[in-house]
Protein backbone atom coordinates (compact mmCIF):
# COMPACT_ATOMS: atom_id res chain seq x y z
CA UNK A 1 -11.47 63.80 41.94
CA UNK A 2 -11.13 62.34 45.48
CA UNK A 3 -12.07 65.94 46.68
CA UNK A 4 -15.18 66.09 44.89
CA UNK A 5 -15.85 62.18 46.41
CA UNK A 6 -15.28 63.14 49.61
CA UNK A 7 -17.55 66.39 49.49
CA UNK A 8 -20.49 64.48 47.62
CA UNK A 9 -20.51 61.67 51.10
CA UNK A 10 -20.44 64.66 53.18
CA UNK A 11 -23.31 66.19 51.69
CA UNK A 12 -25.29 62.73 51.78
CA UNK A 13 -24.50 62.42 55.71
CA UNK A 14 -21.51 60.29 55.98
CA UNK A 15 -19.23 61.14 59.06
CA UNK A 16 -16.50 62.32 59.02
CA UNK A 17 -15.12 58.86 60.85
CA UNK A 18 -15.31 56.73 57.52
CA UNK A 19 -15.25 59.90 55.39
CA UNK A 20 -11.84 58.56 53.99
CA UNK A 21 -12.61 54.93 54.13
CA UNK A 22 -15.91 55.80 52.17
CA UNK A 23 -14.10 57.89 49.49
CA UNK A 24 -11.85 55.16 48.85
CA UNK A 25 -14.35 52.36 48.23
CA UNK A 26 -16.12 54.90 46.24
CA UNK A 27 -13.23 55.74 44.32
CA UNK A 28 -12.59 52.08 43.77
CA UNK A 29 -15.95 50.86 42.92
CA UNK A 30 -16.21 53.62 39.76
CA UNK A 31 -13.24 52.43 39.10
CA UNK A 32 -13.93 48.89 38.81
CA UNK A 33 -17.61 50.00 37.29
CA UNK A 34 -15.95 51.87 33.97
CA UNK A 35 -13.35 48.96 33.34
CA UNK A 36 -16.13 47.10 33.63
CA UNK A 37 -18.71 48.81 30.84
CA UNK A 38 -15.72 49.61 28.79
CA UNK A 39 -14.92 45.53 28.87
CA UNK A 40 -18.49 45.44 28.07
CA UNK A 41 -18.93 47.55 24.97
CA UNK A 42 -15.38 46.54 23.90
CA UNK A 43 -16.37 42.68 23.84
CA UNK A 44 -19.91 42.83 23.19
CA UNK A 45 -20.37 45.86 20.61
CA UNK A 46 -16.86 47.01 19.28
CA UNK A 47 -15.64 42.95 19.09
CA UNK A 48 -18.96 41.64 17.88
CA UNK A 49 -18.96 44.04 14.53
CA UNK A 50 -15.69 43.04 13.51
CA UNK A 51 -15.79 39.98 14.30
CA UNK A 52 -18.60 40.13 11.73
CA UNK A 53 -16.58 42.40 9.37
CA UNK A 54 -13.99 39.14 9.21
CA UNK A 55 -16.02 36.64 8.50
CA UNK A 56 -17.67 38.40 5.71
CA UNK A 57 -14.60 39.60 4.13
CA UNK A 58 -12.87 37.50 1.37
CA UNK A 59 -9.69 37.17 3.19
CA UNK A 60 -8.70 33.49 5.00
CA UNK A 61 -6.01 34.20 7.21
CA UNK A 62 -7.80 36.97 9.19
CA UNK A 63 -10.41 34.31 10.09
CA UNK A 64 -7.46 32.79 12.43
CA UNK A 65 -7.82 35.87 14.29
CA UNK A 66 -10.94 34.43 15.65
CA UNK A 67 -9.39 31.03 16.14
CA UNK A 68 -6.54 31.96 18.48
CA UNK A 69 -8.75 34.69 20.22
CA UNK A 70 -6.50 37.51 19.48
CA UNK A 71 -9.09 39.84 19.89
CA UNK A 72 -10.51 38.44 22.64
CA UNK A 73 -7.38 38.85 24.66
CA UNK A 74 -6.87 42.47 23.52
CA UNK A 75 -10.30 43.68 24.55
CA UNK A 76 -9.01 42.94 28.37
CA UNK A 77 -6.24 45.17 27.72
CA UNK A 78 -8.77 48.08 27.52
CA UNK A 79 -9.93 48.04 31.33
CA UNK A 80 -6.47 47.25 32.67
CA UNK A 81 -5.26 50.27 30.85
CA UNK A 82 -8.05 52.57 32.31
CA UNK A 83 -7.73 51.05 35.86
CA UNK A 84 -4.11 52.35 35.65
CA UNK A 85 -4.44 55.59 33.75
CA UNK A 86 -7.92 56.18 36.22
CA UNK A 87 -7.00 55.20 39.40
CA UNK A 88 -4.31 57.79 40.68
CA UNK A 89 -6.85 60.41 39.15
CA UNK A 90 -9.96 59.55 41.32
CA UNK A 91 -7.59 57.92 44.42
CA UNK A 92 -5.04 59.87 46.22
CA UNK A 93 -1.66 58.74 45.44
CA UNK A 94 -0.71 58.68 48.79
CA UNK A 95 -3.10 56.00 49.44
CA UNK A 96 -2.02 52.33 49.63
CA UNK A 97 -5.12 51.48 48.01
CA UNK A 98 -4.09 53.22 44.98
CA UNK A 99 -0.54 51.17 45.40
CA UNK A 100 -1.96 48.33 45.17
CA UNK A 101 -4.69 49.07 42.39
CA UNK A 102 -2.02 50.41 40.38
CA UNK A 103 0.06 47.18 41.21
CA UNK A 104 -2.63 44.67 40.54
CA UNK A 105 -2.92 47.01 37.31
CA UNK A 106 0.20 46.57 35.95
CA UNK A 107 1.06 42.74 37.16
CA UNK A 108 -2.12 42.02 34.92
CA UNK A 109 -1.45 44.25 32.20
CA UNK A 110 1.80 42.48 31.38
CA UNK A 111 0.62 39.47 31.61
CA UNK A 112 -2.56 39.81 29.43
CA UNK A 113 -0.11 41.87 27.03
CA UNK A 114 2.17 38.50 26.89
CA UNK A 115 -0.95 36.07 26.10
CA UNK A 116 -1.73 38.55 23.11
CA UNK A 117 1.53 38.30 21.76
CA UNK A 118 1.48 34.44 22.15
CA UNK A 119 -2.20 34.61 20.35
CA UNK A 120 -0.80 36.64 17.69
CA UNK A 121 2.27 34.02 17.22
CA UNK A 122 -0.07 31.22 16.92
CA UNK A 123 -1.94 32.49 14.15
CA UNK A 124 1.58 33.62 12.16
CA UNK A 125 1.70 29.54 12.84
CA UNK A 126 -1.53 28.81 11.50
CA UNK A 127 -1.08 30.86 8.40
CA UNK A 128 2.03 29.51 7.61
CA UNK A 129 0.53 26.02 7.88
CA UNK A 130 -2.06 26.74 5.31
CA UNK A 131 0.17 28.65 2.67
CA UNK A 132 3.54 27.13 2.80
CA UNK A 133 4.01 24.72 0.13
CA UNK A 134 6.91 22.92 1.43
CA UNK A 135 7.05 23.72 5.51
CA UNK A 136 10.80 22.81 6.16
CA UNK A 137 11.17 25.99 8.45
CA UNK A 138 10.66 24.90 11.74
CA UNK A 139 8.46 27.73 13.11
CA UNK A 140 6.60 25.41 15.69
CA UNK A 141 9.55 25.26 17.44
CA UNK A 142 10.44 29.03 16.93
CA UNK A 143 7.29 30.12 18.12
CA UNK A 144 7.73 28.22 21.28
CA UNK A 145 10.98 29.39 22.04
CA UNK A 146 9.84 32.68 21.55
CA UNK A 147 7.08 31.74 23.79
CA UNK A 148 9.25 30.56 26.28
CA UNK A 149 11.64 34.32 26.40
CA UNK A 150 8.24 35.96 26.01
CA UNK A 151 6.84 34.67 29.73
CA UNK A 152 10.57 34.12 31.31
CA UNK A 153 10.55 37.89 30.36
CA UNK A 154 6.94 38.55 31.69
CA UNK A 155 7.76 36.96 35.14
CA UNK A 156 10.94 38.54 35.40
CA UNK A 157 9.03 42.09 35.13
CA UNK A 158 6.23 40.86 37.35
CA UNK A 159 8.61 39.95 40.15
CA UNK A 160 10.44 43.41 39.34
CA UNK A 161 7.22 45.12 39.87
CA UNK A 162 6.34 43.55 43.10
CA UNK A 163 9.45 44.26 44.85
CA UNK A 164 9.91 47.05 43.14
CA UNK A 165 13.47 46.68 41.49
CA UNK A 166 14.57 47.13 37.93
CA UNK A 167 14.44 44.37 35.72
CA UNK A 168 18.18 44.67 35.18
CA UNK A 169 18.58 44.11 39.00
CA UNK A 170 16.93 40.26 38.52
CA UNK A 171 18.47 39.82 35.04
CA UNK A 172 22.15 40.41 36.83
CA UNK A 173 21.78 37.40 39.21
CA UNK A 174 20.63 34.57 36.37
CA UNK A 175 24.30 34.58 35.49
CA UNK A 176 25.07 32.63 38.44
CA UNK A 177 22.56 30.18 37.89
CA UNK A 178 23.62 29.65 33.93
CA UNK A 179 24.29 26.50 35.25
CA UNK A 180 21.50 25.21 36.95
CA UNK A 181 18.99 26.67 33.69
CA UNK A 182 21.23 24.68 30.97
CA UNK A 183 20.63 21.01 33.67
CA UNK A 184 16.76 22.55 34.10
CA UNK A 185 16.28 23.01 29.92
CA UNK A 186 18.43 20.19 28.22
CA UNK A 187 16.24 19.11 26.20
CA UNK A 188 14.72 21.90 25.15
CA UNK A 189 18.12 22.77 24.13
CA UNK A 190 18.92 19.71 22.52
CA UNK A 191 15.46 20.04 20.83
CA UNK A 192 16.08 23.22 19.25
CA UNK A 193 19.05 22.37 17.74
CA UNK A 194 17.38 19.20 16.33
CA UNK A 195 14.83 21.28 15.13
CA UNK A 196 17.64 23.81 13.27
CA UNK A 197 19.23 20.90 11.71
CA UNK A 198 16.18 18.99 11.08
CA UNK A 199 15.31 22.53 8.72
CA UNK A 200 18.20 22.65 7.35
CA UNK A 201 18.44 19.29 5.86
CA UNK A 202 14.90 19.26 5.02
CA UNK A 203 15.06 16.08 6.79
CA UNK A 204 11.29 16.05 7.77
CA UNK A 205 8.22 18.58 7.32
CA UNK A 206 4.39 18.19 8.66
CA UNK A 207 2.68 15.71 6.56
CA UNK A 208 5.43 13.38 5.81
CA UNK A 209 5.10 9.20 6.36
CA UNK A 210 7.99 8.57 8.26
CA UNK A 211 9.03 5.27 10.12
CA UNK A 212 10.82 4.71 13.23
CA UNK A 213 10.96 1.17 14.53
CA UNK A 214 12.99 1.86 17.84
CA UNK A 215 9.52 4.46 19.09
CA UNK A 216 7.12 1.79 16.96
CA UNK A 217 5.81 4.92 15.36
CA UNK A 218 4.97 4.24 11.38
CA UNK A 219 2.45 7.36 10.12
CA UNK A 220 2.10 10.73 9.90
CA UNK A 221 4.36 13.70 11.12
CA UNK A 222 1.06 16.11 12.62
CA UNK A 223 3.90 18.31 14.44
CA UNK A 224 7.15 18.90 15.28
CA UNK A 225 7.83 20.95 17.96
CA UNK A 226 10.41 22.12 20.57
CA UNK A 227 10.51 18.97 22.88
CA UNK A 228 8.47 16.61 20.90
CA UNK A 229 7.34 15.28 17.67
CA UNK A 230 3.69 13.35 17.10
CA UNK A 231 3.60 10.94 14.69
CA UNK A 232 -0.09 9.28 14.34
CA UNK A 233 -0.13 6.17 13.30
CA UNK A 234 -2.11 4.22 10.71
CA UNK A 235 -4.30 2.32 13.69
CA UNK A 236 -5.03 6.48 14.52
CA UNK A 237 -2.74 5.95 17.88
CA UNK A 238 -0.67 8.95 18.47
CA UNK A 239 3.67 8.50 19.08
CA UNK A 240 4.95 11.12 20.81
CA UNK A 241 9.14 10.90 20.14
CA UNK A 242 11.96 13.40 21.19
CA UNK A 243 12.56 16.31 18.63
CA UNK A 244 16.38 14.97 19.07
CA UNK A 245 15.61 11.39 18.17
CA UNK A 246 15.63 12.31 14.82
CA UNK A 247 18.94 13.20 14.88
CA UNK A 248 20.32 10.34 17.01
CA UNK A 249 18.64 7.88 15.29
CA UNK A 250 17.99 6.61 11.52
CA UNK A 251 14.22 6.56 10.05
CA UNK A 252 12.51 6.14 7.19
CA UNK A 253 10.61 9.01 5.40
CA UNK A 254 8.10 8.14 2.55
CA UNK A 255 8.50 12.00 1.17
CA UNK A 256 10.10 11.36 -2.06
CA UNK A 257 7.34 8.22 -3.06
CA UNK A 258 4.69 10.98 -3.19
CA UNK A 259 6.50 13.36 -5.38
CA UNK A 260 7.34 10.39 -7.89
CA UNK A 261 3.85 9.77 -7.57
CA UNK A 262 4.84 5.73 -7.31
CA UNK A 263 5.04 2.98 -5.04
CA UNK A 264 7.19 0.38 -5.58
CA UNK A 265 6.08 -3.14 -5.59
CA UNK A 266 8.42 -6.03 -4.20
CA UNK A 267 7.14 -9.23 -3.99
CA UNK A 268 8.42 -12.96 -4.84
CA UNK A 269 6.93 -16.09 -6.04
CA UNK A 270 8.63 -19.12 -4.54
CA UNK A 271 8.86 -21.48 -7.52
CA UNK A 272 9.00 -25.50 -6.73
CA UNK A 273 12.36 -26.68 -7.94
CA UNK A 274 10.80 -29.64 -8.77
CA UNK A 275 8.81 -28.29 -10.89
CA UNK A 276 11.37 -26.83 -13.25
CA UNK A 277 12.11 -28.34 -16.81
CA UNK A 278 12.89 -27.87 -20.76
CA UNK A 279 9.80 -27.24 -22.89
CA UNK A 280 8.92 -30.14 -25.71
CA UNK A 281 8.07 -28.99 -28.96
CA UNK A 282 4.79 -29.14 -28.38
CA UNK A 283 4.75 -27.01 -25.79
CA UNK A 284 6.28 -24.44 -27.82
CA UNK A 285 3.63 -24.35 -30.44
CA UNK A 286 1.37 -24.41 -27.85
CA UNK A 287 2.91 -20.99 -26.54
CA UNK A 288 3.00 -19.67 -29.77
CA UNK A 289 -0.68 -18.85 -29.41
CA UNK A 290 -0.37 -16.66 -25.72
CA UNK A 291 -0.44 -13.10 -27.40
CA UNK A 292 2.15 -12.03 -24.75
CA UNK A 293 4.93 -14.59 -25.62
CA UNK A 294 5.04 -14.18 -29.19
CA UNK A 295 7.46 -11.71 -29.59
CA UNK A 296 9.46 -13.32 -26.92
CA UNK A 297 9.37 -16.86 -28.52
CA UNK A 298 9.83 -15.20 -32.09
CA UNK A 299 13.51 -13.85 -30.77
CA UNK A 300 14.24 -17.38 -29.15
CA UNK A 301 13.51 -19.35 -31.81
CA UNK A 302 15.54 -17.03 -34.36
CA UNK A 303 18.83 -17.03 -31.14
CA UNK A 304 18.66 -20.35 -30.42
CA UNK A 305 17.54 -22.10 -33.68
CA UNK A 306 14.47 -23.44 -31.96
CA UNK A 307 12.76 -24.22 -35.73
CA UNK A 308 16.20 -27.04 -36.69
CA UNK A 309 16.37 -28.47 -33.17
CA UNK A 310 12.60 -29.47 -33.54
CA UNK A 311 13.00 -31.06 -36.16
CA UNK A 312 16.46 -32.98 -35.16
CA UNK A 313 14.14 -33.75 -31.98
CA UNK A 314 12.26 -36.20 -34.07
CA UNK A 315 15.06 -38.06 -34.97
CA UNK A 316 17.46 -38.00 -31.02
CA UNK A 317 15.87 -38.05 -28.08
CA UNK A 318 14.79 -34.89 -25.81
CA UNK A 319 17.05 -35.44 -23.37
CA UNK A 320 20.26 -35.45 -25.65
CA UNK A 321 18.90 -32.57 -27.52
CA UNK A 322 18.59 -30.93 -24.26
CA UNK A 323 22.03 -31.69 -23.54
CA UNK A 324 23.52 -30.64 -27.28
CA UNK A 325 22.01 -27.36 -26.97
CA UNK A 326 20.92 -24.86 -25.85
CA UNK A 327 16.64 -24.96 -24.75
CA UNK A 328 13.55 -23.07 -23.56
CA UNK A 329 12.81 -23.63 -20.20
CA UNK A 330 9.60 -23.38 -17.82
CA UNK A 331 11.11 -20.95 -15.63
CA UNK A 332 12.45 -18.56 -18.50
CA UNK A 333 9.36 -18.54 -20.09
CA UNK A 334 7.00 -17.61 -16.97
CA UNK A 335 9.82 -15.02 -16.42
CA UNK A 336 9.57 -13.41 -19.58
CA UNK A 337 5.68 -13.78 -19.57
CA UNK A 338 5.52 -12.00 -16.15
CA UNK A 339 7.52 -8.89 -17.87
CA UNK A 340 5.55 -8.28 -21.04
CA UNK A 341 2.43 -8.58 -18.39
CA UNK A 342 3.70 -5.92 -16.44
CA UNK A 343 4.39 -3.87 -18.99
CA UNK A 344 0.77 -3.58 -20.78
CA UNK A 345 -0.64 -3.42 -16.91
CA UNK A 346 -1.84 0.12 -17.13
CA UNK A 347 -1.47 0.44 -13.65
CA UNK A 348 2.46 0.01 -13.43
CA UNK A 349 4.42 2.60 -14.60
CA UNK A 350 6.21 2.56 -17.53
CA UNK A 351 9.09 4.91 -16.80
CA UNK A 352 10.78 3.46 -13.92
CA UNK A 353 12.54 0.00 -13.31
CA UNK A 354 10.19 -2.63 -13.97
CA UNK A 355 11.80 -6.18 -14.18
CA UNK A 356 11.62 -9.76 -13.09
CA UNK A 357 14.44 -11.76 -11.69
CA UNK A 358 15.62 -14.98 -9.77
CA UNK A 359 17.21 -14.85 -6.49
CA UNK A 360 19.01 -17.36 -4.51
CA UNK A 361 17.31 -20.56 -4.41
CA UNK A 362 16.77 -21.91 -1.09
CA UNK A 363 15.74 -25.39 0.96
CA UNK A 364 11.56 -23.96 0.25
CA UNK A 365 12.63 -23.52 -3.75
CA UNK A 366 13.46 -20.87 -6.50
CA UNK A 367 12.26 -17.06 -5.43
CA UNK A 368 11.19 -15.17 -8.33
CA UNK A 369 11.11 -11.43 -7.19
CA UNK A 370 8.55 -9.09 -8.89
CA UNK A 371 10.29 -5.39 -9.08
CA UNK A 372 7.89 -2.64 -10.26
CA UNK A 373 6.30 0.61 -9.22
CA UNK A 374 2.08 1.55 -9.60
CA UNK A 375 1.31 4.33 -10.97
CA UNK A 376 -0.77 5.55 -7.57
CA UNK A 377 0.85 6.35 -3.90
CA UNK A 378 -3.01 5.89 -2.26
CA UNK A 379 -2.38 3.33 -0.10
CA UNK A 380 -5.95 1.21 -0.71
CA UNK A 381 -5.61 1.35 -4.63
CA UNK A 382 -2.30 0.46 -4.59
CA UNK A 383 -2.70 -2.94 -2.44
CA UNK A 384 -5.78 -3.60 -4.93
CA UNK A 385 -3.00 -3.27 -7.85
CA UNK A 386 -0.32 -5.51 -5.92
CA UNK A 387 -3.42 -8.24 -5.15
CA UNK A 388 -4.60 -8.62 -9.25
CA UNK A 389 -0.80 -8.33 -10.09
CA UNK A 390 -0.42 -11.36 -7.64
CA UNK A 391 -3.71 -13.17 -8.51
CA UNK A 392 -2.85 -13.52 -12.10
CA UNK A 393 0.48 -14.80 -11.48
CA UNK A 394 -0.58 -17.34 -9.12
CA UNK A 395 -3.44 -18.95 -11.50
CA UNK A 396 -1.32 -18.75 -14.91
CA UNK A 397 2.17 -20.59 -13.06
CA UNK A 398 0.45 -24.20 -14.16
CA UNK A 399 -0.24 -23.38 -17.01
CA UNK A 400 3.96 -22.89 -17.82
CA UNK A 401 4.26 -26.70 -15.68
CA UNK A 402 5.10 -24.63 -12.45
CA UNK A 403 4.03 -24.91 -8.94
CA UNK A 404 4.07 -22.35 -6.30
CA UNK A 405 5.51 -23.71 -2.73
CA UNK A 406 3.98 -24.39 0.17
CA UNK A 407 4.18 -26.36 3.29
CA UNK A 408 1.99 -29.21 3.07
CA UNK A 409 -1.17 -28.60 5.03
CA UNK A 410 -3.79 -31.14 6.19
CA UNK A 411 -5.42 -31.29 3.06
CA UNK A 412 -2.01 -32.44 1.15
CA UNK A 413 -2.00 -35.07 3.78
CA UNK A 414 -5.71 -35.96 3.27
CA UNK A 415 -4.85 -36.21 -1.00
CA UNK A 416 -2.22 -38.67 -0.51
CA UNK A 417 -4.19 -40.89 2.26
């Protein structure tokens, strides 16, 4: 072919001074002008009709084709193949010229073969996102490890190719510096064996709500890769924490509440001591009417004989009779009240613990501790749930002789003046 160059610059008057010189640009520029329409009808014609052909298909996951530009990349491999299967063909290969097209060839050959095969990994990733049910394998991480052989491979060749040694020849001297790569990639290290053990427990997957104070992340897991894993918060901030923090420290993860499909509510009251007290007779009939005591006050008055003492009250004093036996009180009532309430709420569930009970009284009063679960893990219903839980309870606790605690404020102060 360089022949048949040479003899076509002769015949249009070229000298026989830059005969060779000529040839050789020649020889280079059709070259350079095939890679160039094959890139062209490659990315333009071939590339356009399927990319049409996969977006009208009925398949999903061939559409991430498109979005990681896997085609794309492999329509440059086209010209860099023909610039190195062309150019000893048309250039002598005698020439340096041709050396160093053919180099130039095959540096970016491997390299462009190497982002393909990284395109081709991230959509495996993106596939796996959308289909996996439970995504405890750690593939983010896998893929970039894979990543990271893939181009330590790719510049291992490339230097082999410039100096023009077998690969083998490099690969022999990284033993020495073992070493120094182990101090270079600690923490990728440590971070892929977080990430093994972190898939093997199933100790966190994309998606979950997990907590951890010591990094002040509290949201979202949106990845978990080799190095790092982002957490975005509820205020939409992003936490970026070590893959290996979640093996050196403890955290919180939220997982399980959206399986149950509950959230667990666990509030208190705090009850003025003060405010505590038997309940007359009359307060007892009075009771008798609230639809959600009646059963309750039905079973005390049949235990505790309610129905004699009233009418042995008439005839001793309350506070002997309260002494005597045994008596209804304020606090037991509102207790009991606050259970039969939560169990008609149709937004607590039913089927998990759901109770009402006193803790340790302190110097602000007696803390009554709602215990419960909604029936909803959405974060905005279940505060709403929580608030008319909590509403209801603070308006009805006079109405049993209670009263909530609370530092005196200025209007307290103004009351008394």
């Amino acid at each position: 072919m360089n022949e048949l160059i040479s003899l076509w610059l002769s015949e249009q008057g070229v000298s026989s001074q830059y005969l060779a010189s000529s040839s050789v640009a020649v020889g280079i520029g059709l070259i350079l002008l095939i890679a160039c329409v094959s890139f062209y009808l490659a990315k333009h014609q071939i590339l356009t009709l399927v990319h049409k052909l996969i977006i009208n298909s009925k398949n999903t996951w061939d559409d991430a084709l498109i979005e990681h530009n896997v085609l794309t990349r492999m329509t440059l491999l086209l010209p860099l193949v023909l610039i190195l299967f062309l150019t000893p063909l048309i250039l002598e290969s005698t020439s340096s010229a041709s050396s160093v097209l053919i180099l130039l060839s095959k540096i970016l050959l491997t390299f462009q073969i190497s982002r393909s095969i990284s395109a081709v990994l991230n959509v495996s990733r993106s596939i796996y996102r959308e289909s996996a049910k439970q995504r405890f394998v750690p593939l983010n991480a896998i893929i970039q490890i894979i990543k990271l052989v893939l181009y330590l491979v790719t510049s291992i060749v490339i230097i082999s190719l410039i100096i023009d040694r077998s690969p083998v020849y490099l690969l022999s001297g990284l033993g020495a510096l073992t070493a120094v790569l182990l101090l270079v990639f600690q923490d990728t290290i440590k971070g892929l064996v977080a990430s093994i053990q972190i898939s093997a427990n199933r100790m966190v997957v994309a998606g979950d709500w997990i907590e951890l104070p010591k990094y002040g992340a509290d949201g979202d897991v949106i990845e978990i890769g080799l190095n790092t894993v982002k957490i975005e918060n509820f205020d939409k901030t992003i936490t970026t924490v070590p893959t290996y923090a979640l093996i050196d420290d403890s955290f919180k993860n939220w997982r399980n509440m959206y399986h149950t499909g509950a959230r667990r509510i666990k509030r208190t009251i705090i009850i003025d001591i003060g405010s505590i007290d038997f309940y007359s007779s009359e307060k007892i009939s009075q009771l008798t009417d609230a639809h959600l005591l009646q059963n309750y006050l039905t079973d005390k008055k049949q235990e505790l004989g309610l129905d004699q003492q009233i009418e042995s009250n008439e005839e001793n004093s309350q506070s002997l009779a309260a002494m005597n036996s045994r008596q209804l009180t304020n606090i037991g009532t509102f207790r009991a009240y606050i259970t039969q309430y939560l169990q008609q709420n149709s937004f607590v569930r039913d089927d998990l613990t759901c109770m009402v009970r006193q803790l340790t009284a302190t110097q602000t009063g007696l803390p009554l501790e709602v215990y419960c679960f909604a029936n909803t893990t959405n974060w905005v219903e279940y505060e709403a749930i929580q608030a008319d839980i909590f509403d209801h309870l603070f308006a009805i606790a006079p109405q049993f002789g209670l009263r909530i605690f609370q530092h005196p404020s200025g209007h307290d102060w103004q009351k008394n003046t």
